[in-house]
C-alpha atoms as a PDB file:
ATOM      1  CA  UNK A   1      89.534  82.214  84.658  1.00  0.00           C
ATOM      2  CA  UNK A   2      90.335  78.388  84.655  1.00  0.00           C
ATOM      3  CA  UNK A   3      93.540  79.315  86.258  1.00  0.00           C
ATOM      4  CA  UNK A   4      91.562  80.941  89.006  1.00  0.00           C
ATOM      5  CA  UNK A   5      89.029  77.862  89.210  1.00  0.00           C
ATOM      6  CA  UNK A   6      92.047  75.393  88.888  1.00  0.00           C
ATOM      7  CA  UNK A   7      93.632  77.105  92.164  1.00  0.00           C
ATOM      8  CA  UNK A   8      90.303  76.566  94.004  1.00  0.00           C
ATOM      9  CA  UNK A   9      89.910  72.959  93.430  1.00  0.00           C
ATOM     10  CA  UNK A  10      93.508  71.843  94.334  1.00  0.00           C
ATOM     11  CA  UNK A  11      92.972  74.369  97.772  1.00  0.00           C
ATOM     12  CA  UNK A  12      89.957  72.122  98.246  1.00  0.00           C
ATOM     13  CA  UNK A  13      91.973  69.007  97.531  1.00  0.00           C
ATOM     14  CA  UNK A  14      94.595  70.087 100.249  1.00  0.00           C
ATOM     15  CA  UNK A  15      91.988  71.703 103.026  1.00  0.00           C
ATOM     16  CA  UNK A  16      89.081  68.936 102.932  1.00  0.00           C
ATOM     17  CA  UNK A  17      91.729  66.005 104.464  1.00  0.00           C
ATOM     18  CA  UNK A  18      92.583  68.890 106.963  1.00  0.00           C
ATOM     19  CA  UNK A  19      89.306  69.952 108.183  1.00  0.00           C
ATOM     20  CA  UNK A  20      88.310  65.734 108.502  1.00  0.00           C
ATOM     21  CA  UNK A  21      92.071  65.435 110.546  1.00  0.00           C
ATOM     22  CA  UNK A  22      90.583  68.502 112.420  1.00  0.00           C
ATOM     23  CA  UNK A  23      87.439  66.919 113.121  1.00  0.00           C
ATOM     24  CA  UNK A  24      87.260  64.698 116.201  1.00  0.00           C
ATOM     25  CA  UNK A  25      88.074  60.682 115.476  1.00  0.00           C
ATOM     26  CA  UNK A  26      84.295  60.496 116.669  1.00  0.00           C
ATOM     27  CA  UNK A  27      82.560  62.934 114.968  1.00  0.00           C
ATOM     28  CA  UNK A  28      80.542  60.498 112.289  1.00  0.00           C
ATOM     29  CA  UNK A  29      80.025  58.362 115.061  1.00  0.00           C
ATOM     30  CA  UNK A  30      76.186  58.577 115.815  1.00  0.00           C
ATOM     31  CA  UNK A  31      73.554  59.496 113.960  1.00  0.00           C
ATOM     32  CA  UNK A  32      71.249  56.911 112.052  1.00  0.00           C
ATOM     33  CA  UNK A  33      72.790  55.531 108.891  1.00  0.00           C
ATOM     34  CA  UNK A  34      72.211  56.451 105.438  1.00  0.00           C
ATOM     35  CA  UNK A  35      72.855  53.602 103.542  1.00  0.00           C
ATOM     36  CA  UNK A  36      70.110  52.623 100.869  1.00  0.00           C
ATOM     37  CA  UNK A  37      70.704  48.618 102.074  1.00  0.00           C
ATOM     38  CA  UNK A  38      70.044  49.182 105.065  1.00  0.00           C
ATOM     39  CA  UNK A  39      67.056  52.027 104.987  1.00  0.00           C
ATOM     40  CA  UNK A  40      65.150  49.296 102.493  1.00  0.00           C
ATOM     41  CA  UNK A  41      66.479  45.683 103.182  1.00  0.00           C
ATOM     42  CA  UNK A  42      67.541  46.206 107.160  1.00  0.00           C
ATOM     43  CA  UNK A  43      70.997  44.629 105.533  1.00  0.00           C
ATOM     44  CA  UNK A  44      74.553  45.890 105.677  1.00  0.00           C
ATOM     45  CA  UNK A  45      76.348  46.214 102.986  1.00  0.00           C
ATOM     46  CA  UNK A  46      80.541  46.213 102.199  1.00  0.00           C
ATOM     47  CA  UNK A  47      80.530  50.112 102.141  1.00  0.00           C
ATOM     48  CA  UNK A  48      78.498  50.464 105.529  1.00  0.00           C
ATOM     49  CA  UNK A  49      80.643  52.119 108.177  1.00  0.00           C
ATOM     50  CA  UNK A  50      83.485  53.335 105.879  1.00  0.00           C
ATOM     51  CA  UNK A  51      83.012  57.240 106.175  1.00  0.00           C
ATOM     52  CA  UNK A  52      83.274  56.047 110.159  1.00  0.00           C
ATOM     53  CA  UNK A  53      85.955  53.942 110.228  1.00  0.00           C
ATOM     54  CA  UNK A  54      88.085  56.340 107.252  1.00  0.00           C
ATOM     55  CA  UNK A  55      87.411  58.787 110.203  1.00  0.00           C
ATOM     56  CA  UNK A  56      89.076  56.917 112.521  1.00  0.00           C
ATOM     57  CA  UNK A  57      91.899  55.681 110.616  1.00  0.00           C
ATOM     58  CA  UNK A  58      92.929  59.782 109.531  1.00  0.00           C
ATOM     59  CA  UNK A  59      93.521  59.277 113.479  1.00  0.00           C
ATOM     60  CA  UNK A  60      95.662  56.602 113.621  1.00  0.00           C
ATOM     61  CA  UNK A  61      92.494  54.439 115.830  1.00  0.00           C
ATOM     62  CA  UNK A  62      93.085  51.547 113.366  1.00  0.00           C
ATOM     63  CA  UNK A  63      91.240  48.943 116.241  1.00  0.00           C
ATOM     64  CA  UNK A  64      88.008  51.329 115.885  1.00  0.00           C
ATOM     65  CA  UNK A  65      88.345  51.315 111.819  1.00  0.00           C
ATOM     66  CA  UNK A  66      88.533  47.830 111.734  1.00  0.00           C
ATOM     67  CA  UNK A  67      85.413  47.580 114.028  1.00  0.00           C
ATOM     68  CA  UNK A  68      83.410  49.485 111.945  1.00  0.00           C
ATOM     69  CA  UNK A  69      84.495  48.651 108.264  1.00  0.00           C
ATOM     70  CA  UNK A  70      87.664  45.719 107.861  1.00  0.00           C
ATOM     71  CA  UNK A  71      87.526  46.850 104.198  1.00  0.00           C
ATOM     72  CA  UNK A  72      88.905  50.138 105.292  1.00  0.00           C
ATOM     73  CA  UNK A  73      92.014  49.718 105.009  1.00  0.00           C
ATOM     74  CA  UNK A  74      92.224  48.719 101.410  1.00  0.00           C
ATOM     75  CA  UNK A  75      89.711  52.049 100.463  1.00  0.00           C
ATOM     76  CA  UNK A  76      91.938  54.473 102.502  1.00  0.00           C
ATOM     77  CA  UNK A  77      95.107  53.213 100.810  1.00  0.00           C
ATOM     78  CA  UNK A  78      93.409  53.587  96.949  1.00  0.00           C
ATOM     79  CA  UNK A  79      92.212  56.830  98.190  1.00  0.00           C
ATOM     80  CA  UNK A  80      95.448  57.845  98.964  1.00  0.00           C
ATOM     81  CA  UNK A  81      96.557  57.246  95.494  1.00  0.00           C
ATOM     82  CA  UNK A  82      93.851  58.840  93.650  1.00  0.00           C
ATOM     83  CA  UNK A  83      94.282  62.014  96.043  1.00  0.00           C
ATOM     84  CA  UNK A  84      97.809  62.239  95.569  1.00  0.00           C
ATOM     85  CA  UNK A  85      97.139  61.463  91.211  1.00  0.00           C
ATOM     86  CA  UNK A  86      94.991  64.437  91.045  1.00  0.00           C
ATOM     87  CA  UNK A  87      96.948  66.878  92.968  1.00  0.00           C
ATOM     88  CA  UNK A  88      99.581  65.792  90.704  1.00  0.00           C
ATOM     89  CA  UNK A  89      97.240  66.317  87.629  1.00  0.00           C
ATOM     90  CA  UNK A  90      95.891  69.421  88.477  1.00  0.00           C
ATOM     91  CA  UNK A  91      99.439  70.752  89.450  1.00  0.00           C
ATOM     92  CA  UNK A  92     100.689  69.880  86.055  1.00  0.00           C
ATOM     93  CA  UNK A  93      97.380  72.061  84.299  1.00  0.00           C
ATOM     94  CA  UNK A  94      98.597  74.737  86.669  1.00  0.00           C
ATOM     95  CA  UNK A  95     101.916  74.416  85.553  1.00  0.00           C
ATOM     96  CA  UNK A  96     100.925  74.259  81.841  1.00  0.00           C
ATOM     97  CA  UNK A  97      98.280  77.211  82.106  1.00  0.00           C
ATOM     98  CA  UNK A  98     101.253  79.667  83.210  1.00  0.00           C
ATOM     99  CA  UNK A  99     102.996  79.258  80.343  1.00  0.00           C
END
């Protein structure tokens, strides 16, 4: 059973970056914002714009990224890591779970 449940998480690791590479570089583009600092204090804050500009950088539009969050850059990069850490980590329990 966690085998089975194991298998399912690391497919959703692998198809969720697919499905937003998919996706159009524009598709987060409109649509009001959700951010908390902005809905109650009409300010920005350093995480406004990154689902947008992550977006655009999956399409290689680095200008647009940069336009809408500078701090992208940094985020995409660390997410990176973490992504590839976890496949890595569940791939070992797979590995360890066979045995």
């Amino acid at each position: 059973m966690r085998k089975n449940l194991l298998k399912i998480y690391v497919s959703g690791l692998v198809i969720a970056p697919l499905v937003l590479f998919l996706l159009p570089a524009d598709f987060f583009d409109s649509g009001e914002s959700m951010c908390l600092s902005v809905k109650l204090f009409d300010m920005h804050c350093y995480g406004c714009g990154m689902t947008r500009a992550i977006q655009h950088l999956i399409h290689f539009d680095f200008q647009e990224a940069y336009v809408y969050n500078k701090l992208s850059f940094i985020v995409v990069f660390v997410l990176l890591i973490v992504w590839f850490q976890e496949i890595r980590r569940i791939w070992r329990l797979l590995k360890q779970e066979g045995n």
